[in-house]
PDB file of N, CA and C in Angstrom:
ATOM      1  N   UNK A   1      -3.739 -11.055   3.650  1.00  0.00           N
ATOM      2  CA  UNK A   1      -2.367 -11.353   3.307  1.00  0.00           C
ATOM      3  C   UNK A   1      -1.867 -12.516   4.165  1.00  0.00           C
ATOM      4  N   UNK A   2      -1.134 -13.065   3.509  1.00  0.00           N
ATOM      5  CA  UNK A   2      -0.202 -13.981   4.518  1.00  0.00           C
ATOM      6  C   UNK A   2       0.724 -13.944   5.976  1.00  0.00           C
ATOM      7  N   UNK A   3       0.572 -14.483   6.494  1.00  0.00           N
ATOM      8  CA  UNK A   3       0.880 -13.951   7.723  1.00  0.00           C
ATOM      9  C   UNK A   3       2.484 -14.010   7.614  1.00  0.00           C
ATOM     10  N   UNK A   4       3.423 -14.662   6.610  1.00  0.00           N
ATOM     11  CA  UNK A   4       4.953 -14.677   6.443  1.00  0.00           C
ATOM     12  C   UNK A   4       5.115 -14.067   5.261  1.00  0.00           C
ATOM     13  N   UNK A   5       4.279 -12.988   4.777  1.00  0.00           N
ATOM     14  CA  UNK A   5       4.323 -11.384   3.876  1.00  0.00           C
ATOM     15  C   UNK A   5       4.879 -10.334   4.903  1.00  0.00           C
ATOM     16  N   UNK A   6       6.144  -9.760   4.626  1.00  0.00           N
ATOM     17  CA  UNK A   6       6.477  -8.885   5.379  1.00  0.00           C
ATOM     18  C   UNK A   6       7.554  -7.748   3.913  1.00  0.00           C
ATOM     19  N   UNK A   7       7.096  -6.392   4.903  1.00  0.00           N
ATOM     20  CA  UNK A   7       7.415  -5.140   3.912  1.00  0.00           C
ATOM     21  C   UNK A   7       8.755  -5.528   3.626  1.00  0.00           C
ATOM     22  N   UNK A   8      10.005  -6.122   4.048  1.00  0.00           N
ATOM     23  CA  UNK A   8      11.141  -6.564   3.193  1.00  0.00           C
ATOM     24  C   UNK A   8      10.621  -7.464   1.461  1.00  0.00           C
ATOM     25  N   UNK A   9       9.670  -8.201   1.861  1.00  0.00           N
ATOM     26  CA  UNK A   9       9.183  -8.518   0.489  1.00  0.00           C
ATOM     27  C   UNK A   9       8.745  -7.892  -0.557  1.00  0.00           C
ATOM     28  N   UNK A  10       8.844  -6.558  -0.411  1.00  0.00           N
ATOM     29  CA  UNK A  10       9.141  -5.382  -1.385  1.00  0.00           C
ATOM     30  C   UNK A  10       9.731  -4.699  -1.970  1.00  0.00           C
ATOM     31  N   UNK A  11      10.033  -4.699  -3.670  1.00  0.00           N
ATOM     32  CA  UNK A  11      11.229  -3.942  -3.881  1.00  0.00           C
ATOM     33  C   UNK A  11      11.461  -2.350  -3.084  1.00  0.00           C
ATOM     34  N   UNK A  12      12.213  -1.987  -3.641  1.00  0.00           N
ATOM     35  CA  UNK A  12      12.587  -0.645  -2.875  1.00  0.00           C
ATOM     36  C   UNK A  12      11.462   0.203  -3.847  1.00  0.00           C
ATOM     37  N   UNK A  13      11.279   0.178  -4.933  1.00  0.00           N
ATOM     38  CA  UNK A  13      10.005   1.271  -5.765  1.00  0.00           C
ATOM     39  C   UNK A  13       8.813   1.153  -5.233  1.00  0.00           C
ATOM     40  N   UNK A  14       8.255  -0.393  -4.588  1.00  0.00           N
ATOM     41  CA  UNK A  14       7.204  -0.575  -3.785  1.00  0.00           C
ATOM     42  C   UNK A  14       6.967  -0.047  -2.670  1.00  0.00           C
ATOM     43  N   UNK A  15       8.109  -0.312  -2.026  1.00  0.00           N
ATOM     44  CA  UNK A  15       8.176   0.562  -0.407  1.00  0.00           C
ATOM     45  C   UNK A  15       7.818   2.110  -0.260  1.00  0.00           C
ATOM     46  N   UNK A  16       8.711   2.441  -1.393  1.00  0.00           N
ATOM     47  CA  UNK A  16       8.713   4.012  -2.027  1.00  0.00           C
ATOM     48  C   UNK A  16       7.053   4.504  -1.895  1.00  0.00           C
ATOM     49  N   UNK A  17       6.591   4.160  -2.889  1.00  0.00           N
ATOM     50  CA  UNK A  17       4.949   4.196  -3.529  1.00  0.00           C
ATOM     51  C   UNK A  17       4.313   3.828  -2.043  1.00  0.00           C
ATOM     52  N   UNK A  18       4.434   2.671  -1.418  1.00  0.00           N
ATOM     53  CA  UNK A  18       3.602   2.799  -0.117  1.00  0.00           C
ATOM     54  C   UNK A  18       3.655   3.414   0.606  1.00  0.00           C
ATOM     55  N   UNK A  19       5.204   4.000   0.827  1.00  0.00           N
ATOM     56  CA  UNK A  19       5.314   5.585   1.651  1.00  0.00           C
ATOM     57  C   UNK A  19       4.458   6.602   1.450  1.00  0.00           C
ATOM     58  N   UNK A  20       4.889   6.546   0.285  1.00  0.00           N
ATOM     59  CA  UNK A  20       3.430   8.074  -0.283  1.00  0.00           C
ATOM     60  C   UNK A  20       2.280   7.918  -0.413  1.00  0.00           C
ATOM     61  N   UNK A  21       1.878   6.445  -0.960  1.00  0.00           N
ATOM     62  CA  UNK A  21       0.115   6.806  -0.272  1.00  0.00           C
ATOM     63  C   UNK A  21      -0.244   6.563   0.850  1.00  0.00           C
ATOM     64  N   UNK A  22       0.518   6.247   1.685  1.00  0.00           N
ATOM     65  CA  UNK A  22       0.465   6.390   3.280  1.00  0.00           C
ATOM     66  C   UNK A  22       0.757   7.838   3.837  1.00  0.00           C
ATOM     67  N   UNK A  23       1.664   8.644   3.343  1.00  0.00           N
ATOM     68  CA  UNK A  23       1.722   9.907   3.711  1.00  0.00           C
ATOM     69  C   UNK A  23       0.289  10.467   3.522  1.00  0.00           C
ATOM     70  N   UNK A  24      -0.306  10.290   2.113  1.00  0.00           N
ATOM     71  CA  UNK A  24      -1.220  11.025   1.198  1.00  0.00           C
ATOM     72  C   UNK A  24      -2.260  10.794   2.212  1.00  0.00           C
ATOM     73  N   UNK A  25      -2.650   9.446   2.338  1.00  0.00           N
ATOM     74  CA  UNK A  25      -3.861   9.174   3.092  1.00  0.00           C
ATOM     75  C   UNK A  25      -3.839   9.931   4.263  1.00  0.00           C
ATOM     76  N   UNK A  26      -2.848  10.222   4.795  1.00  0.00           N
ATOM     77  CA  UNK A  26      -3.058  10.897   6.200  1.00  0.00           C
ATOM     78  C   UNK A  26      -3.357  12.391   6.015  1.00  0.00           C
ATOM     79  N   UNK A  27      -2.785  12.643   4.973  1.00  0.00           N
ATOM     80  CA  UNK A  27      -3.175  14.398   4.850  1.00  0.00           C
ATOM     81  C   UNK A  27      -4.452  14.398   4.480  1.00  0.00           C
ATOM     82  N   UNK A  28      -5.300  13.505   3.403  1.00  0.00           N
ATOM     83  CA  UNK A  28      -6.521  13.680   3.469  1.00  0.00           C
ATOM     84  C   UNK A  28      -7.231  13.597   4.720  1.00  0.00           C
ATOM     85  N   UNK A  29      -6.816  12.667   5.092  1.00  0.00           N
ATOM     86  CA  UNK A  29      -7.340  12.437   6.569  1.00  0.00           C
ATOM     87  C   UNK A  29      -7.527  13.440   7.665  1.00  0.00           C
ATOM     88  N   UNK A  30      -6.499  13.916   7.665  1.00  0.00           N
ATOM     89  CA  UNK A  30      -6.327  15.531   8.493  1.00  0.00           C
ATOM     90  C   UNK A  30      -7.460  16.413   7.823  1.00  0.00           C
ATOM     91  N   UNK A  31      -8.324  16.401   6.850  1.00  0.00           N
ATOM     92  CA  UNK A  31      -9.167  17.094   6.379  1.00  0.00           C
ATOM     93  C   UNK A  31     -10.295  16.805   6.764  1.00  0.00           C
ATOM     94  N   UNK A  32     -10.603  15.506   7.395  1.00  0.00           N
ATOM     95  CA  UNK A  32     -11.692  15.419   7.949  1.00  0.00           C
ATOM     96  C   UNK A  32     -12.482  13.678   7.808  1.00  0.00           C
ATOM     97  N   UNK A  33     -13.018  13.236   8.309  1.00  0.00           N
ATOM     98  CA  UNK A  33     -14.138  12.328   8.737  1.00  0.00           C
ATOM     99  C   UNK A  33     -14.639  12.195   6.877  1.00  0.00           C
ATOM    100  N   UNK A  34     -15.058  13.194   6.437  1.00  0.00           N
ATOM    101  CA  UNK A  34     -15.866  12.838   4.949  1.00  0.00           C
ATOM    102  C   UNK A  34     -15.171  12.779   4.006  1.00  0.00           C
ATOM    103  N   UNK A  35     -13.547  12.762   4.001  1.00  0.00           N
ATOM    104  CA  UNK A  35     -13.046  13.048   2.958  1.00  0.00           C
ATOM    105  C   UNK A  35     -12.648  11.505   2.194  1.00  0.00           C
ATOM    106  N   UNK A  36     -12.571  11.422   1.093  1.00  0.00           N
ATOM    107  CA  UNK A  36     -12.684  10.103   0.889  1.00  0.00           C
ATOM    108  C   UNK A  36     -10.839   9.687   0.014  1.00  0.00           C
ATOM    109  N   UNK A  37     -10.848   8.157   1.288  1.00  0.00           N
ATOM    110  CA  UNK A  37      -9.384   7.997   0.537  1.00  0.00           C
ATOM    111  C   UNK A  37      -9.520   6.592  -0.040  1.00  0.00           C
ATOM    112  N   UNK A  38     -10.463   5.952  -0.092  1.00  0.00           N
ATOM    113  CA  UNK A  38     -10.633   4.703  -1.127  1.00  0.00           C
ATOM    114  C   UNK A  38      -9.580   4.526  -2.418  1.00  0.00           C
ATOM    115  N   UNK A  39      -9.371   5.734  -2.712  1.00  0.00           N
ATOM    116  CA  UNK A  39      -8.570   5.093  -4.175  1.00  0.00           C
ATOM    117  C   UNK A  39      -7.744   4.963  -3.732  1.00  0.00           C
ATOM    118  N   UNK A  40      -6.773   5.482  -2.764  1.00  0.00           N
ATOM    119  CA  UNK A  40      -5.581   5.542  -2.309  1.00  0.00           C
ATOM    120  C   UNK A  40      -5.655   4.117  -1.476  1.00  0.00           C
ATOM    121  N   UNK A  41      -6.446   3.287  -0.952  1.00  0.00           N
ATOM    122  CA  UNK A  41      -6.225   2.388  -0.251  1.00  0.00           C
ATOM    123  C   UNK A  41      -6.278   0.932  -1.052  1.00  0.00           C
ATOM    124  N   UNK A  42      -6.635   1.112  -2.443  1.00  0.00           N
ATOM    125  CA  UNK A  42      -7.114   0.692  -3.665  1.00  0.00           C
ATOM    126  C   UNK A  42      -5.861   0.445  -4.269  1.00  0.00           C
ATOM    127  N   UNK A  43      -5.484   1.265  -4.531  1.00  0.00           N
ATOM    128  CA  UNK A  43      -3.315   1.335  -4.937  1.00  0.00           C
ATOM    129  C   UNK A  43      -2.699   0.820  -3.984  1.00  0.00           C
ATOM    130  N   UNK A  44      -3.009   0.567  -2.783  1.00  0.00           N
ATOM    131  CA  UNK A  44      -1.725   0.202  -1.839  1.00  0.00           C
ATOM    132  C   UNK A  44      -1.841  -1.173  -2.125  1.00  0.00           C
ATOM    133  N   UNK A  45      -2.862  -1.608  -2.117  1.00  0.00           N
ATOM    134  CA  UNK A  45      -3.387  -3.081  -1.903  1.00  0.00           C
ATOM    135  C   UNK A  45      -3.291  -3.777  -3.078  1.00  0.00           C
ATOM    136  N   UNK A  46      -3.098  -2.892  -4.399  1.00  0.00           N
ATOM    137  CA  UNK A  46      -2.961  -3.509  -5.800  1.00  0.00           C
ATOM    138  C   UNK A  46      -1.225  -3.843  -5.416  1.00  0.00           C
ATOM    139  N   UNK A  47      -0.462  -3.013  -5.355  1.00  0.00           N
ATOM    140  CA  UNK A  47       1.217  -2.882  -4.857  1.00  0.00           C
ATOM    141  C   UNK A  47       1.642  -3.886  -3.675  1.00  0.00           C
ATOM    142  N   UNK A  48       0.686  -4.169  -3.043  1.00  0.00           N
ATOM    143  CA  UNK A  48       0.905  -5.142  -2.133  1.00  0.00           C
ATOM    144  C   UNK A  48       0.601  -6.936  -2.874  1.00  0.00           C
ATOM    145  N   UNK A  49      -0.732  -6.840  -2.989  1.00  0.00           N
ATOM    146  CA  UNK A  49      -0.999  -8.063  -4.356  1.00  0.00           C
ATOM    147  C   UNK A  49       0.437  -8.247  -5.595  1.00  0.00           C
ATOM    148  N   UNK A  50       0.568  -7.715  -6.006  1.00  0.00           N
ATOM    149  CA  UNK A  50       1.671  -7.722  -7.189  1.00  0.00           C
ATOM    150  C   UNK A  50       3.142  -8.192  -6.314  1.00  0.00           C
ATOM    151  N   UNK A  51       3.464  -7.797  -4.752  1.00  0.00           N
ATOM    152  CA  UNK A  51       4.267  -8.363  -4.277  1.00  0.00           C
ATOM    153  C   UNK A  51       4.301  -9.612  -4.125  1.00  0.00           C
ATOM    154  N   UNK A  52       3.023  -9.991  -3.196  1.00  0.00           N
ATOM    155  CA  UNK A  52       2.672 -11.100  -3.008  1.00  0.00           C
ATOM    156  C   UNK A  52       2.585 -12.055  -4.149  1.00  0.00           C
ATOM    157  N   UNK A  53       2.024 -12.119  -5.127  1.00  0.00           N
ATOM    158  CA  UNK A  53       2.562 -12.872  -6.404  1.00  0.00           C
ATOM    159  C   UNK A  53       3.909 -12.927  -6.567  1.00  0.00           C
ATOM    160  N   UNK A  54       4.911 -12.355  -6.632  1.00  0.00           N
ATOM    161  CA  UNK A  54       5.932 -12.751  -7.217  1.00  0.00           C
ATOM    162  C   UNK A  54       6.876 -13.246  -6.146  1.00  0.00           C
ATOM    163  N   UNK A  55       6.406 -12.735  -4.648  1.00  0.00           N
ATOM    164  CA  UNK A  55       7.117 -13.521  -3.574  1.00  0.00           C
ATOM    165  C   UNK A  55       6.300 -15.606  -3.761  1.00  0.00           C
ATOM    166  N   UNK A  56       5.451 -15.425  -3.836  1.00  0.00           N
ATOM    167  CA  UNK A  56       4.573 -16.971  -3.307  1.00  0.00           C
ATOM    168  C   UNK A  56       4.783 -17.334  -5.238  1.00  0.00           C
ATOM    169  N   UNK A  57       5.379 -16.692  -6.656  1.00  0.00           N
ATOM    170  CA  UNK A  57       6.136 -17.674  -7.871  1.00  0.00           C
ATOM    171  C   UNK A  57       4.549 -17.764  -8.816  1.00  0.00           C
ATOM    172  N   UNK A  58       3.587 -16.991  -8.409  1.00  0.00           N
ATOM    173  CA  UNK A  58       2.483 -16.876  -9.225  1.00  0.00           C
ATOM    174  C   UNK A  58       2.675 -15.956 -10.241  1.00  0.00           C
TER     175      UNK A  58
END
């Protein structure tokens, strides 16, 4: 990401959604070393991309 990308460059539904798979990831996480959170880190980063486009007019 860009280093002048910052979480204000997110609507409020984005912020929302990154809250929760940030919550999510951690509860899997609390389950252990093998548990797998790829998809969840997969969605954050799609929600983050889609910001970044419409902040940088792509």
């Amino acid at each position: 990401m860009a280093d002048d990308f910052r979480f204000k460059d997110f609507t409020t539904g984005e912020k929302t959604r990154i809250v929760l798979l940030a919550a999510r990831m951690g509860w899997r996480g609390m389950a252990g070393p093998e548990v797998d959170i790829s998809d969840l880190k997969r969605k954050a980063e799609r929600i983050e991309k889609t910001a970044e486009r419409r902040k940088n007019g792509k």
